[in-house]
N, C-alpha and C. Protein backbone atom coordinates (compact mmCIF):
# COMPACT_ATOMS: atom_id res chain seq x y z
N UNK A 1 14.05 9.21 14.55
CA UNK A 1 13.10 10.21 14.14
C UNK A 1 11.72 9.57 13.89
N UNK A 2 11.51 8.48 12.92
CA UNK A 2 10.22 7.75 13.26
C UNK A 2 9.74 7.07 14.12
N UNK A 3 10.69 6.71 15.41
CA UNK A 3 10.39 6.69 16.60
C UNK A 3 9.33 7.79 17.34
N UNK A 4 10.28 8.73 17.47
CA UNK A 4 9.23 9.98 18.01
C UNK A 4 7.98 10.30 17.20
N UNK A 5 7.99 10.12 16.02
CA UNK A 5 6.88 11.01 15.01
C UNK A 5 6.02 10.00 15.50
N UNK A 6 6.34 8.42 15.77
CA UNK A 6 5.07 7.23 16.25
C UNK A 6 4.25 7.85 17.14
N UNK A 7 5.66 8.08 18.36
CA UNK A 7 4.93 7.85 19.46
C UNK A 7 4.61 8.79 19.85
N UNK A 8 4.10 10.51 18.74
CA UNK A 8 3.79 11.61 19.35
C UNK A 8 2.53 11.79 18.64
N UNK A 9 2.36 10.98 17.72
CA UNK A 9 1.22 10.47 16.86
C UNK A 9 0.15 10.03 17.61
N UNK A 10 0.79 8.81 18.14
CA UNK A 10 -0.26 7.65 18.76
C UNK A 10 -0.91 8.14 20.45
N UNK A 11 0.51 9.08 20.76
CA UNK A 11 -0.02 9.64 22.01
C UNK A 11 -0.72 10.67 21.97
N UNK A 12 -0.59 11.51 20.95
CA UNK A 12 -1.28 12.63 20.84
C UNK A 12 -2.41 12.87 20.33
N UNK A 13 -2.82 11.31 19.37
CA UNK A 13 -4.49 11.34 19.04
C UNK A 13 -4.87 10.37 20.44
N UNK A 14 -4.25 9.88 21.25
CA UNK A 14 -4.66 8.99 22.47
C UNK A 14 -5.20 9.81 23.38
N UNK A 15 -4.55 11.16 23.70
CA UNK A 15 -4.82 12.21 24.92
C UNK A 15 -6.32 13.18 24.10
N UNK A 16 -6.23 13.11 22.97
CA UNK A 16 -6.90 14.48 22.17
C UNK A 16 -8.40 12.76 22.66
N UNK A 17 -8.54 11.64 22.15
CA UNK A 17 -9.72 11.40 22.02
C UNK A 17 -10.28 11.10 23.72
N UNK A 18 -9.26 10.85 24.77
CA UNK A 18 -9.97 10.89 26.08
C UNK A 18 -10.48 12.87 26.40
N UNK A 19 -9.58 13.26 26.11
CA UNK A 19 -10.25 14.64 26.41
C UNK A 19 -11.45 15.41 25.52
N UNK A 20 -12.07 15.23 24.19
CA UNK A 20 -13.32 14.74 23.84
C UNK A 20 -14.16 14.43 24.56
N UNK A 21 -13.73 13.47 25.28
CA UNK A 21 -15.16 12.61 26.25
C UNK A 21 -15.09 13.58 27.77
N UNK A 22 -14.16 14.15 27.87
CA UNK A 22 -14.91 14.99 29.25
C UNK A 22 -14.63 16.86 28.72
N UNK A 23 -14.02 17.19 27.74
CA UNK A 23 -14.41 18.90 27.39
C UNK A 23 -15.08 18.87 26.12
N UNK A 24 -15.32 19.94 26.11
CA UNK A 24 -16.10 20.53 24.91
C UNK A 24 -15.28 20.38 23.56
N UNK A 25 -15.80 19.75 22.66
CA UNK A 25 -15.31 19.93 21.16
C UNK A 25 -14.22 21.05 20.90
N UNK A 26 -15.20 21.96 21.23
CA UNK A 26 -14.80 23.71 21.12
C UNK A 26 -13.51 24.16 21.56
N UNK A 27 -13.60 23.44 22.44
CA UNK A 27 -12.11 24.02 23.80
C UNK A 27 -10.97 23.12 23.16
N UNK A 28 -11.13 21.97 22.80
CA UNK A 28 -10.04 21.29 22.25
C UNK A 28 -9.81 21.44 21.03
N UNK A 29 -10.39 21.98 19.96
CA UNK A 29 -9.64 22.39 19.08
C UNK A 29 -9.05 23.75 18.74
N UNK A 30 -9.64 24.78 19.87
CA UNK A 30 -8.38 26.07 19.89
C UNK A 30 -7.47 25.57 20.58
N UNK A 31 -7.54 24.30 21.75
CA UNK A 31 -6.04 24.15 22.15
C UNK A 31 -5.12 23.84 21.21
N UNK A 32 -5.52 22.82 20.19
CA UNK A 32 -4.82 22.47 19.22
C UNK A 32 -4.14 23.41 18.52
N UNK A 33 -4.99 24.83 18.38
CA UNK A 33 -3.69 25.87 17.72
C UNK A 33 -2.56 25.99 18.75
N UNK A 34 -2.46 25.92 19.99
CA UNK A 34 -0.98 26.14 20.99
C UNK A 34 -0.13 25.08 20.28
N UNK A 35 -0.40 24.33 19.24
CA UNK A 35 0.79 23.65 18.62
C UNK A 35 1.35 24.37 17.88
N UNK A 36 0.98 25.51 17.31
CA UNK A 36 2.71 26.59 16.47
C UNK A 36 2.70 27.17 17.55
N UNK A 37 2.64 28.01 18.39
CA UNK A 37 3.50 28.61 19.45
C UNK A 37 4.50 27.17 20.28
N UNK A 38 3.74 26.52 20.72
CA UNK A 38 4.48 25.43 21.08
C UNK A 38 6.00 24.84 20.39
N UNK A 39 5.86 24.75 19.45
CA UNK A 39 6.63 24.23 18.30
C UNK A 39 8.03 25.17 17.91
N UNK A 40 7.60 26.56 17.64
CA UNK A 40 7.84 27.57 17.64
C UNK A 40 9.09 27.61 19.05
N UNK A 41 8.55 27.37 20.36
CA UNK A 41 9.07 27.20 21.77
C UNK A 41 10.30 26.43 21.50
N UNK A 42 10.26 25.20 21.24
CA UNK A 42 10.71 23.65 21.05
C UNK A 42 11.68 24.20 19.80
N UNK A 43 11.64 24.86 18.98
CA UNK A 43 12.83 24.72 17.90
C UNK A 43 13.56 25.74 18.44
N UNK A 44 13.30 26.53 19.05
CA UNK A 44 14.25 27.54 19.57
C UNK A 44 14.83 27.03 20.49
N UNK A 45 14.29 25.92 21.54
CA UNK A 45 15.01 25.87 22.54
C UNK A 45 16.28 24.73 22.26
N UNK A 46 15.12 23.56 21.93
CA UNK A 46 16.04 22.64 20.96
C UNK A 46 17.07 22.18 19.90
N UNK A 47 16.52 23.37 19.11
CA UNK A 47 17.48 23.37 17.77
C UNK A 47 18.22 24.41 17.52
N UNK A 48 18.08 25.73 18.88
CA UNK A 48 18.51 26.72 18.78
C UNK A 48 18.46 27.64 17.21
N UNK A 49 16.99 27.59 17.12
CA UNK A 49 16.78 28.48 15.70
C UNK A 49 15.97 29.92 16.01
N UNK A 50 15.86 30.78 15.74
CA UNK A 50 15.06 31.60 15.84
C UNK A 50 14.27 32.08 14.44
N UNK A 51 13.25 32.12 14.90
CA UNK A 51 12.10 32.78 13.35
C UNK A 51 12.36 34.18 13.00
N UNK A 52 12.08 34.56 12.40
CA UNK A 52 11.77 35.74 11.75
C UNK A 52 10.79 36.46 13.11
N UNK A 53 11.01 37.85 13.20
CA UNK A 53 10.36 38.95 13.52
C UNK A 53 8.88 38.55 13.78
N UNK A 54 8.56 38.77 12.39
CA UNK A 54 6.70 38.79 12.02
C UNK A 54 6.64 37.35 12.68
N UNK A 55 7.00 36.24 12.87
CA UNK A 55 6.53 34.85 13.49
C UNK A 55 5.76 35.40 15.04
N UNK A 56 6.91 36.35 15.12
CA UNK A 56 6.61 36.32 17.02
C UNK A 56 5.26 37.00 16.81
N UNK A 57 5.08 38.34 15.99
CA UNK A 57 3.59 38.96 15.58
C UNK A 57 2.35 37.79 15.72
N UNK A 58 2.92 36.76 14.96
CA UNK A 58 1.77 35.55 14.56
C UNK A 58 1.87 35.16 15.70
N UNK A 59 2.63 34.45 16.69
CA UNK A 59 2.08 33.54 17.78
C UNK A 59 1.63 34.92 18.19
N UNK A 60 1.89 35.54 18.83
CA UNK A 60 1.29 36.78 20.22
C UNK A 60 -0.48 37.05 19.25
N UNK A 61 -0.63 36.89 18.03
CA UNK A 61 -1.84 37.52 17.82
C UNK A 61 -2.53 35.91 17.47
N UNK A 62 -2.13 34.71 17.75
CA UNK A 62 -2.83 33.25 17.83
C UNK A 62 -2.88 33.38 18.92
N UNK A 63 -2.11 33.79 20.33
CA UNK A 63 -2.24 33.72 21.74
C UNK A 63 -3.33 34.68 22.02
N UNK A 64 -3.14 35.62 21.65
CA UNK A 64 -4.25 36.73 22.16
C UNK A 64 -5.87 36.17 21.42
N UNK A 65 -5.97 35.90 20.46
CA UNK A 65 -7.29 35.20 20.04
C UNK A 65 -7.51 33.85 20.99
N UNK A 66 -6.75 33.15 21.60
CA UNK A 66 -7.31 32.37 22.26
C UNK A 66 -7.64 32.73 23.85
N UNK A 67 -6.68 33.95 24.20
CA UNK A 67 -7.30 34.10 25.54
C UNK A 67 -8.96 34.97 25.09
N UNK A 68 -8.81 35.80 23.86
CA UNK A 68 -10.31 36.20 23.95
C UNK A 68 -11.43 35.13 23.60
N UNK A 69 -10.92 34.42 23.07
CA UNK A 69 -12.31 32.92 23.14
C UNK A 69 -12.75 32.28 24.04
N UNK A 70 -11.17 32.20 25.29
CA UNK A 70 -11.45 31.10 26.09
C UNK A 70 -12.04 31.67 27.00
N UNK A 71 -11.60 33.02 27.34
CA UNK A 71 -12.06 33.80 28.84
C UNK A 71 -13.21 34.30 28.54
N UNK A 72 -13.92 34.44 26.72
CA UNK A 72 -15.24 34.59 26.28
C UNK A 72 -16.41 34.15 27.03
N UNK A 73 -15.85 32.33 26.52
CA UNK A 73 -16.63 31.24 26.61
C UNK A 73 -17.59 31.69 27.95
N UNK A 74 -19.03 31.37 28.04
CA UNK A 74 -19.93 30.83 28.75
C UNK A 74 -19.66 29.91 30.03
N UNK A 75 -20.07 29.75 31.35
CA UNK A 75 -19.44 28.92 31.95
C UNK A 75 -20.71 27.98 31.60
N UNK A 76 -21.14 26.88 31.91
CA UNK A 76 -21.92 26.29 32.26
C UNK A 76 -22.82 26.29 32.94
N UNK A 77 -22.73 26.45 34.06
CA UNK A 77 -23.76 27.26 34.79
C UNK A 77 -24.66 28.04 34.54
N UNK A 78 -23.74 29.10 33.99
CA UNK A 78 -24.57 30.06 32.69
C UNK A 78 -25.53 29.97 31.58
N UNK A 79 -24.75 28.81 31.58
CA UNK A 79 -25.17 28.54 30.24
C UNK A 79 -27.34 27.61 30.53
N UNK A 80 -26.82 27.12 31.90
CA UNK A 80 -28.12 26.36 32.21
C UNK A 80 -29.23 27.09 32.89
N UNK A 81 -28.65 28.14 33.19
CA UNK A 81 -29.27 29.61 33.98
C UNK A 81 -30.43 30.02 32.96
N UNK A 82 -29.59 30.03 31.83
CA UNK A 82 -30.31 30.79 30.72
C UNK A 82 -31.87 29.60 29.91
């Protein structure tokens, strides 16, 4: 178990600080909320647990706020247009 917690640690601030250097601040930390739906995914499939009702409410209304941010967002282009 502190095996994995290392190496999901070390890999997962390793991937989060190269992707910094080529996306937007912005974009990588709403990805970071897909870690409770994610998680959420992974104990059900893994540990065969299921949440409560209202959980599924919470991911579907964390999912739906991120497709309205992301498909929001400005492209670039746009953004230099202006």
């Amino acid at each position: 178990m502190v095996g994995v917690t290392i190496c999901a640690q070390l890999l997962g601030h390793s991937v989060l600080n190269h992707l910094l250097a080529v996306m937007s601040p912005g974009l990588i930390s709403l990805l970071l909320l897909l870690e409770v739906p994610g998680a959420a995914l992974l104990a059900g499939i893994f540990l065969d647990q299921t949440p409560p009702w209202g959980v599924y409410a919470g991911l579907a209304l964390i999912l739906a706020g991120l497709v309205v941010v992301v498909t929001g967002r400005p492209t670039p282009e746009a953004m230099v247009a202006d």
